[in-house]
Protein backbone atom coordinates (compact mmCIF):
# COMPACT_ATOMS: atom_id res chain seq x y z
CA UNK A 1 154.57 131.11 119.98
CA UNK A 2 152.58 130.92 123.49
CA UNK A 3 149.54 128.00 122.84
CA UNK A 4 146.43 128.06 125.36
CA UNK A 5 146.13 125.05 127.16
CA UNK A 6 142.34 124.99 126.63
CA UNK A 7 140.45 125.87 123.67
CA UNK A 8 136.69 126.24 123.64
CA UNK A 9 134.18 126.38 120.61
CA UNK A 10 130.76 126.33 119.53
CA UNK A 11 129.48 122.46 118.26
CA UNK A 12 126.55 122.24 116.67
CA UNK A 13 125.06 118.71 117.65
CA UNK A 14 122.05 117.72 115.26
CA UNK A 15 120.05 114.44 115.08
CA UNK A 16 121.34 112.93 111.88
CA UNK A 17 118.40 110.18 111.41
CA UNK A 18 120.95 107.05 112.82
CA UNK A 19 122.39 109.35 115.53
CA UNK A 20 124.17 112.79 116.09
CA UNK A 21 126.46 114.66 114.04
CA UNK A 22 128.83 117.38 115.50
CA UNK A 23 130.41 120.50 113.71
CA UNK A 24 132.20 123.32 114.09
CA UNK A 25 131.16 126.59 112.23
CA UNK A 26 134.35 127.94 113.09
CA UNK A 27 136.98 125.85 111.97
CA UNK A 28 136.62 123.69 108.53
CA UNK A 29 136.96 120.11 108.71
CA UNK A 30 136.53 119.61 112.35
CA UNK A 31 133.45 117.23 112.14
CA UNK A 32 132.60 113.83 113.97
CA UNK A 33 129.49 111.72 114.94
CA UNK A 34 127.83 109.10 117.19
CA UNK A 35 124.53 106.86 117.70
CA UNK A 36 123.98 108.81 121.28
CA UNK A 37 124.19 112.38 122.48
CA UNK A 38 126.49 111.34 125.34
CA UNK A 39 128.97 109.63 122.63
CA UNK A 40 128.69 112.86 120.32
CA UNK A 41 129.49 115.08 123.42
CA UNK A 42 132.61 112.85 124.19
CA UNK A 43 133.34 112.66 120.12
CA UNK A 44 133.14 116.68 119.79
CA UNK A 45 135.71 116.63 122.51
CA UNK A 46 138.54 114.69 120.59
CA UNK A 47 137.61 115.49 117.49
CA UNK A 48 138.02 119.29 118.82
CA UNK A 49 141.27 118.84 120.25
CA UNK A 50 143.05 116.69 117.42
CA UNK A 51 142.21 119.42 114.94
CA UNK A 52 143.21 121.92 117.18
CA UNK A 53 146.53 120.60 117.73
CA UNK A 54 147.21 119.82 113.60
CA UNK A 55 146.69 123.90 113.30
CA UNK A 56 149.38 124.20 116.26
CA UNK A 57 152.07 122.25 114.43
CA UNK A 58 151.24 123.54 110.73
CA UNK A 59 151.37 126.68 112.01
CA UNK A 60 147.58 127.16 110.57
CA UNK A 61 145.41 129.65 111.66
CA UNK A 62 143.34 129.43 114.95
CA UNK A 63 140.01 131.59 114.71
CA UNK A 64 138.16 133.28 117.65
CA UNK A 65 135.48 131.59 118.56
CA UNK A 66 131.97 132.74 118.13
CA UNK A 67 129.74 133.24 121.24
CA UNK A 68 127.11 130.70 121.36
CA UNK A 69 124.39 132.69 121.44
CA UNK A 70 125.28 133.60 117.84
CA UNK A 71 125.18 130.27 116.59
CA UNK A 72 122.30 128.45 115.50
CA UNK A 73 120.90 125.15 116.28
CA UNK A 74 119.17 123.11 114.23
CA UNK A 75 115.23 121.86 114.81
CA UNK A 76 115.65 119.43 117.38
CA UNK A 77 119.53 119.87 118.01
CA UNK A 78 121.56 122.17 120.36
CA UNK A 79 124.68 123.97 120.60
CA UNK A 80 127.11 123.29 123.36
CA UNK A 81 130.48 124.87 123.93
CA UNK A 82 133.47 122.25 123.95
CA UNK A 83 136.43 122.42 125.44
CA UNK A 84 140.00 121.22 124.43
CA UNK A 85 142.30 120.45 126.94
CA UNK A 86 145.50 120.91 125.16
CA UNK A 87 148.44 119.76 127.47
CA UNK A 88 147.77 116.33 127.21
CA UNK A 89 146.98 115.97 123.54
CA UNK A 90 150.02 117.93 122.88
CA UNK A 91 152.04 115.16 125.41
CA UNK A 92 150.06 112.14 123.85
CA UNK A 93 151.27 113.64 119.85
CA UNK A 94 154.99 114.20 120.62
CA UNK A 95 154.76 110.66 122.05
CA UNK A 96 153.66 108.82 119.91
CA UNK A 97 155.90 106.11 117.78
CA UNK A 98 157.33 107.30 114.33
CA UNK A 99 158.57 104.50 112.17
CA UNK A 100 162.19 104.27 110.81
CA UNK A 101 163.99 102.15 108.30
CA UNK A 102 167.08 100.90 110.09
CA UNK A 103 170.62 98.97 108.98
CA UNK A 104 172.34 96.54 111.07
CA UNK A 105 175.47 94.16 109.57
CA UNK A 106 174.64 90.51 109.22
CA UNK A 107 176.87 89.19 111.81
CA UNK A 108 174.60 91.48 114.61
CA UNK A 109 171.25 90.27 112.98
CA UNK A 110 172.38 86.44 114.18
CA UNK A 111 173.46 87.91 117.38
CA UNK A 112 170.59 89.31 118.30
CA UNK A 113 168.52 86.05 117.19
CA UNK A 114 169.79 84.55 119.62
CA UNK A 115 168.97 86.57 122.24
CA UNK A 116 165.32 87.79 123.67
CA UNK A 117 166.28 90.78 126.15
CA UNK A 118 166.97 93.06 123.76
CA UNK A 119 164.32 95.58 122.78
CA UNK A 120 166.10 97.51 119.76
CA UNK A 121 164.16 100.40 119.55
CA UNK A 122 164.77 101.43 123.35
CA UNK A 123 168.24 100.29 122.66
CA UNK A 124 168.14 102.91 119.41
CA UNK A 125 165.86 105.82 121.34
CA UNK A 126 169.03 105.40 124.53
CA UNK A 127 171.44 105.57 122.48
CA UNK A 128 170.19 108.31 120.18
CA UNK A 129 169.63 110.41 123.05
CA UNK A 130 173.04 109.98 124.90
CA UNK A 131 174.60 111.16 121.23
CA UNK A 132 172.51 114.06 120.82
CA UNK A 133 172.82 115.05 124.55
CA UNK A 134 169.23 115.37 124.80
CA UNK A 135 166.28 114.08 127.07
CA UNK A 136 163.29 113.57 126.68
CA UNK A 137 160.53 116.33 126.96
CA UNK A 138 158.19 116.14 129.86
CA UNK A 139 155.39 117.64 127.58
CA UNK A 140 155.30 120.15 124.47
């Protein structure tokens, strides 16, 4: 499948009393806030791009987007087209630290007690990738 590197969308930014709140008419559950416009322009932004990058990996739909002059804004709000930059969210995910349960004997516990150089989980991710004959990506 060939992803975009940028996305852009519609956000509907409306005074919410305390601050702003930011939607998206065209994708479902891709909502955020802030106290200031500035923040809810910068909010809309990651907010954008983290649910655009969960649809990438489940495989979920990705709608057109609708021009923004068919879009309405609310009394005293706006509508302002946001763009997702892709590339690096998509980096940042695949990066990003996924716990594991592992086993070591006894006798290598007390070893490595006694010692303070040894970061296991590079140790692991090295070793894991010299087995599988892998490296690692540069991005996804």
């Amino acid at each position: 499948m060939n992803r975009p590197n940028y996305y852009k969308y519609p956000a509907v930014f409306a005074p919410d009393g305390d601050g702003w709140t930011v939607t998206f008419p065209d994708l479902d559950n891709c909502f955020t806030s802030a106290d200031t416009v500035e923040e809810a322009i910068v909010e809309a932004q990651a907010v954008l791009e983290d649910c655009l990058y969960f649809r990438e990996a489940q495989h979920d739909e990705i709608p057109e987007p609708t021009p923004t002059e068919k879009v309405s804004a609310p009394k005293d709000g706006f509508v302002q087209m946001v763009v997702a930059a892709m590339v690096p969210v998509r980096r940042a995910w695949s990066k990003r630290a996924v716990k594991k349960t592992l086993t070591i004997p006894a006798w290598m516990e007390e070893e490595l007690k006694e010692r303070d150089d040894i970061n296991i989980s590079s140790v692991l991710q090295e070793a894991l990738k010299k087995v599988l004959g892998i490296k690692e990506p540069a991005s996804l």
